[in-house]
N, C-alpha and C. Protein backbone atom coordinates (compact mmCIF):
# COMPACT_ATOMS: atom_id res chain seq x y z
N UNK A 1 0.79 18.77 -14.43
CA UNK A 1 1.03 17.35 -14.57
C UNK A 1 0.51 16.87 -15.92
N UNK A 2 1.31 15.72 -16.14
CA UNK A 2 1.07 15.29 -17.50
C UNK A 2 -0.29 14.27 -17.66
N UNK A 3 -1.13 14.89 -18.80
CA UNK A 3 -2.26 13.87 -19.19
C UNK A 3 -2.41 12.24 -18.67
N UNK A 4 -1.09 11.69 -18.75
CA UNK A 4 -1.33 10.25 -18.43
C UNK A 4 -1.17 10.27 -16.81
N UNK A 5 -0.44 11.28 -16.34
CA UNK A 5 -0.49 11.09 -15.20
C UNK A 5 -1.43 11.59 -14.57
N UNK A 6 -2.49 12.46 -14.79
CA UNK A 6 -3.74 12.57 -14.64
C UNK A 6 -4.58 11.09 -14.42
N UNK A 7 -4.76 11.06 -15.76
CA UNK A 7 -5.16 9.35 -15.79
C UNK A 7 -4.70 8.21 -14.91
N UNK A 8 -3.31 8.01 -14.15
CA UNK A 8 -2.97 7.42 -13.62
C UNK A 8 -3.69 7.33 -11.93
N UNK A 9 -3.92 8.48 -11.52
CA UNK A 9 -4.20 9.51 -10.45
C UNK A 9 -5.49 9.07 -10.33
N UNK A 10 -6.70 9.05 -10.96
CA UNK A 10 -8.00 8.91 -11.50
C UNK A 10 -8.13 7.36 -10.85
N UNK A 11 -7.42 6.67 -11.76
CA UNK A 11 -7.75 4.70 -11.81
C UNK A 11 -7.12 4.52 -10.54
N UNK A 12 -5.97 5.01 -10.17
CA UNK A 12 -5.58 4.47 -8.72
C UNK A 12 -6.15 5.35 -7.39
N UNK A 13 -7.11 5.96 -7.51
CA UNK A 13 -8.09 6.68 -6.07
C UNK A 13 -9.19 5.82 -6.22
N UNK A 14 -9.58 5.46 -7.58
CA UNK A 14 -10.81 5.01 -7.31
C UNK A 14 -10.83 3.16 -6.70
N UNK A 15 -9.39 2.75 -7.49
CA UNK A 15 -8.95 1.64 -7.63
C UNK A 15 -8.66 1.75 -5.66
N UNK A 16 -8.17 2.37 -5.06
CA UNK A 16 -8.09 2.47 -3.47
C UNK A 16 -9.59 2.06 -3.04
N UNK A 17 -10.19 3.39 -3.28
CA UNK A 17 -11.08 3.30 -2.65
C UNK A 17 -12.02 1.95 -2.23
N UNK A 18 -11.79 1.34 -3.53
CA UNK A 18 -12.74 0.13 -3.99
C UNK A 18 -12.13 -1.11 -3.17
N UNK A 19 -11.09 -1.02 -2.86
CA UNK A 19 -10.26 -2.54 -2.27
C UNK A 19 -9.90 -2.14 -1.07
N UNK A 20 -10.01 -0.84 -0.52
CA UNK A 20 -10.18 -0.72 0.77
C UNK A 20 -11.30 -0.22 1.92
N UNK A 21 -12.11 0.76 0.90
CA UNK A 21 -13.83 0.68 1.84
C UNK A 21 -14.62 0.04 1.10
N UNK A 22 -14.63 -0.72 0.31
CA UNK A 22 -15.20 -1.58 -1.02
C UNK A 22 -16.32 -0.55 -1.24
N UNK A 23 -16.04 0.62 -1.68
CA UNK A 23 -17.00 1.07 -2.65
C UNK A 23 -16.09 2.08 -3.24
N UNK A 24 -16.95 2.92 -4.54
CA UNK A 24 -16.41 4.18 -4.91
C UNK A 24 -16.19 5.14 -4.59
N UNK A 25 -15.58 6.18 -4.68
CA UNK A 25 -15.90 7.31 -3.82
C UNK A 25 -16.78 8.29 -4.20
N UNK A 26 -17.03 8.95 -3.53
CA UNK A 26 -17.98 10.07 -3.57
C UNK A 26 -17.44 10.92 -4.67
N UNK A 27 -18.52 11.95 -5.75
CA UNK A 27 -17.70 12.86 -6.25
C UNK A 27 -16.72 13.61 -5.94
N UNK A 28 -17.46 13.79 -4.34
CA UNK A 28 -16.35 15.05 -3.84
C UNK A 28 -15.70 14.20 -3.35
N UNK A 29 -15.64 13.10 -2.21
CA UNK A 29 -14.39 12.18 -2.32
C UNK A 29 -13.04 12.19 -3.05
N UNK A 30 -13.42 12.28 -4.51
CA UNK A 30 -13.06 11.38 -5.31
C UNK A 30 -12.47 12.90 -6.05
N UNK A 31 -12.24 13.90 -6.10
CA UNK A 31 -12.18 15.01 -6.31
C UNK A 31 -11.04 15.74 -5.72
N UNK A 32 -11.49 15.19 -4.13
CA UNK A 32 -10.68 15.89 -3.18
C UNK A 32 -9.00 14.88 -3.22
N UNK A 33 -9.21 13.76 -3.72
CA UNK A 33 -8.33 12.98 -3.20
C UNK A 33 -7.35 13.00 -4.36
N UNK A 34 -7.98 13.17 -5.39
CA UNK A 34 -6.89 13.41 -6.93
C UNK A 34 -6.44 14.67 -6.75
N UNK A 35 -6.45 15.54 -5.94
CA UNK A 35 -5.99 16.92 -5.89
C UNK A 35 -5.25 16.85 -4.93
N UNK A 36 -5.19 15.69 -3.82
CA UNK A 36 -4.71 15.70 -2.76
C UNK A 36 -3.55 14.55 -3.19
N UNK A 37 -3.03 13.96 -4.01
CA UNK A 37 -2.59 13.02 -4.42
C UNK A 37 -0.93 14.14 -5.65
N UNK A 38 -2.47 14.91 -6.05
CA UNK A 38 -1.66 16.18 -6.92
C UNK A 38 -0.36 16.88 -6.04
N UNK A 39 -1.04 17.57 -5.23
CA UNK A 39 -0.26 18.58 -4.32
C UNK A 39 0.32 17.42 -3.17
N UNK A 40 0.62 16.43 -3.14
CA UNK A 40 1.54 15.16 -2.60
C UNK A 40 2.50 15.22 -3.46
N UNK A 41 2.26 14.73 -4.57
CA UNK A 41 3.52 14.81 -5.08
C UNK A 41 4.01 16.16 -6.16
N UNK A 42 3.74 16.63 -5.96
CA UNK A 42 4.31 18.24 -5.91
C UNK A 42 5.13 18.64 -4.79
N UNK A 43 4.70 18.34 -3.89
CA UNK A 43 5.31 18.53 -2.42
C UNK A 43 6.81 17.63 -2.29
N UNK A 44 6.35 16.48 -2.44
CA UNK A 44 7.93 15.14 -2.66
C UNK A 44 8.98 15.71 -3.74
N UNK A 45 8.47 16.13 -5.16
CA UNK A 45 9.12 16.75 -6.23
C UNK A 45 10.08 17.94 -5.49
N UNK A 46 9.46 18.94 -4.88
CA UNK A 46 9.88 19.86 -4.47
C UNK A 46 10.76 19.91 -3.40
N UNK A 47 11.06 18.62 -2.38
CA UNK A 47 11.41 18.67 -1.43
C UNK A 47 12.75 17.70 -1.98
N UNK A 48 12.83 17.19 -3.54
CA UNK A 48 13.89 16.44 -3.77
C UNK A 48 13.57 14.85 -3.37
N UNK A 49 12.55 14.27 -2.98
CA UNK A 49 12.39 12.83 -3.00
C UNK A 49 11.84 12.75 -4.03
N UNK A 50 12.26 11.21 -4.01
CA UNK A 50 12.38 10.23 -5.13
C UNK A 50 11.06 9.49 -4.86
N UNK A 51 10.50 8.81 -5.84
CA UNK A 51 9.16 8.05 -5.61
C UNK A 51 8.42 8.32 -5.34
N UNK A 52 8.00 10.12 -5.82
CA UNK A 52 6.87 10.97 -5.53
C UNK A 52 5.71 10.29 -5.94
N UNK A 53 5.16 9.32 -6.75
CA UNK A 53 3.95 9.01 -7.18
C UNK A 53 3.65 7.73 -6.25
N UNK A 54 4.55 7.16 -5.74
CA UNK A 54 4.21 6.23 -4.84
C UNK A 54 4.09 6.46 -3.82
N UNK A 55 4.70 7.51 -3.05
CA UNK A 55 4.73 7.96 -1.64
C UNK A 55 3.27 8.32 -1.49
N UNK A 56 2.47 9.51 -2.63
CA UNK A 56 1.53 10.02 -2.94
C UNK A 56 0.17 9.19 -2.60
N UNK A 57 0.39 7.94 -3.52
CA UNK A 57 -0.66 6.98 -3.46
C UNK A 57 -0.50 6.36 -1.99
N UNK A 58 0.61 6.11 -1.15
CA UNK A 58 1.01 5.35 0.52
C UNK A 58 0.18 6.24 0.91
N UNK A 59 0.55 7.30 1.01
CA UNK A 59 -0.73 8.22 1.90
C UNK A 59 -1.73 8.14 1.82
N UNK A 60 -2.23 8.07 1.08
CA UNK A 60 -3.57 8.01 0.18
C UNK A 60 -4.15 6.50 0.77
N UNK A 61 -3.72 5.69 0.65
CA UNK A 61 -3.93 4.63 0.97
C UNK A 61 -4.24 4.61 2.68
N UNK A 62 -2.87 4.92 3.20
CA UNK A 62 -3.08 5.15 4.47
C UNK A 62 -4.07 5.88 5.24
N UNK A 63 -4.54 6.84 4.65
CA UNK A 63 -5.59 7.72 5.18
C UNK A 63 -6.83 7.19 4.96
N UNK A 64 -6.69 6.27 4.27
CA UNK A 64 -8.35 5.29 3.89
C UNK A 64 -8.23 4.22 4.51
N UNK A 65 -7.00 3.93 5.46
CA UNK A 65 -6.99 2.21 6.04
C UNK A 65 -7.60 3.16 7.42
N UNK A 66 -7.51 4.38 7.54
CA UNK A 66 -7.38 5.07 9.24
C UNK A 66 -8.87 5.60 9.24
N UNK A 67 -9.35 5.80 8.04
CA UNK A 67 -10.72 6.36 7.83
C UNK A 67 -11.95 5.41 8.92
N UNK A 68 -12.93 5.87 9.34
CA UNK A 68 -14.32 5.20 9.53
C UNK A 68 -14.57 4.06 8.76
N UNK A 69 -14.87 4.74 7.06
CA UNK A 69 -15.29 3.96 6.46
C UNK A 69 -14.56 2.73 6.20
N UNK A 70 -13.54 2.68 7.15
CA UNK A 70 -12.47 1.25 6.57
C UNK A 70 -12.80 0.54 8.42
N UNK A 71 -12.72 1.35 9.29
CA UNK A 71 -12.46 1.16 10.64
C UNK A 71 -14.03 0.35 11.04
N UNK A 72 -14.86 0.69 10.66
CA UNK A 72 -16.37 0.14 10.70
C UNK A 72 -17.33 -0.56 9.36
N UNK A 73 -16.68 -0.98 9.17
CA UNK A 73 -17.38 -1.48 7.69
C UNK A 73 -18.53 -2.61 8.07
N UNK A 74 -19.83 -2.38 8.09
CA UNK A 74 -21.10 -3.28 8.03
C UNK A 74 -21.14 -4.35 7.19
């Protein structure tokens, strides 16, 4: 993947994280989820859908609205 889209990947996990468990993520969080965001849309690319970087981030999103840390927030 290309440099900016690296960068893109980066600002929008952390940019999730922050507006939906209002904090940052963890290194490894935050690690796991740009790799998991990676091999998302690698997966969409490969399968012939369209809007691989958005589908990528829906999940992503989604799996943090379903999380604990969103489900119990103090």
């Amino acid at each position: 993947s290309s440099a900016a889209s690296d960068v893109y990947k980066r600002q929008v996990v952390k940019l999730a994280f922050e507006r939906i468990v209002n904090r940052p993520p963890t290194p490894e969080e935050f690690k796991q989820t740009v790799a998991a965001m990676k091999d998302l849309e690698a997966e969409y690319t490969s399968a012939g859908v369209g809007g691989q970087r958005n589908k990528a981030l829906a999940e992503v999103c989604h799996a943090l609205f379903n999380s604990a840390a969103f489900l119990y927030i103090d």
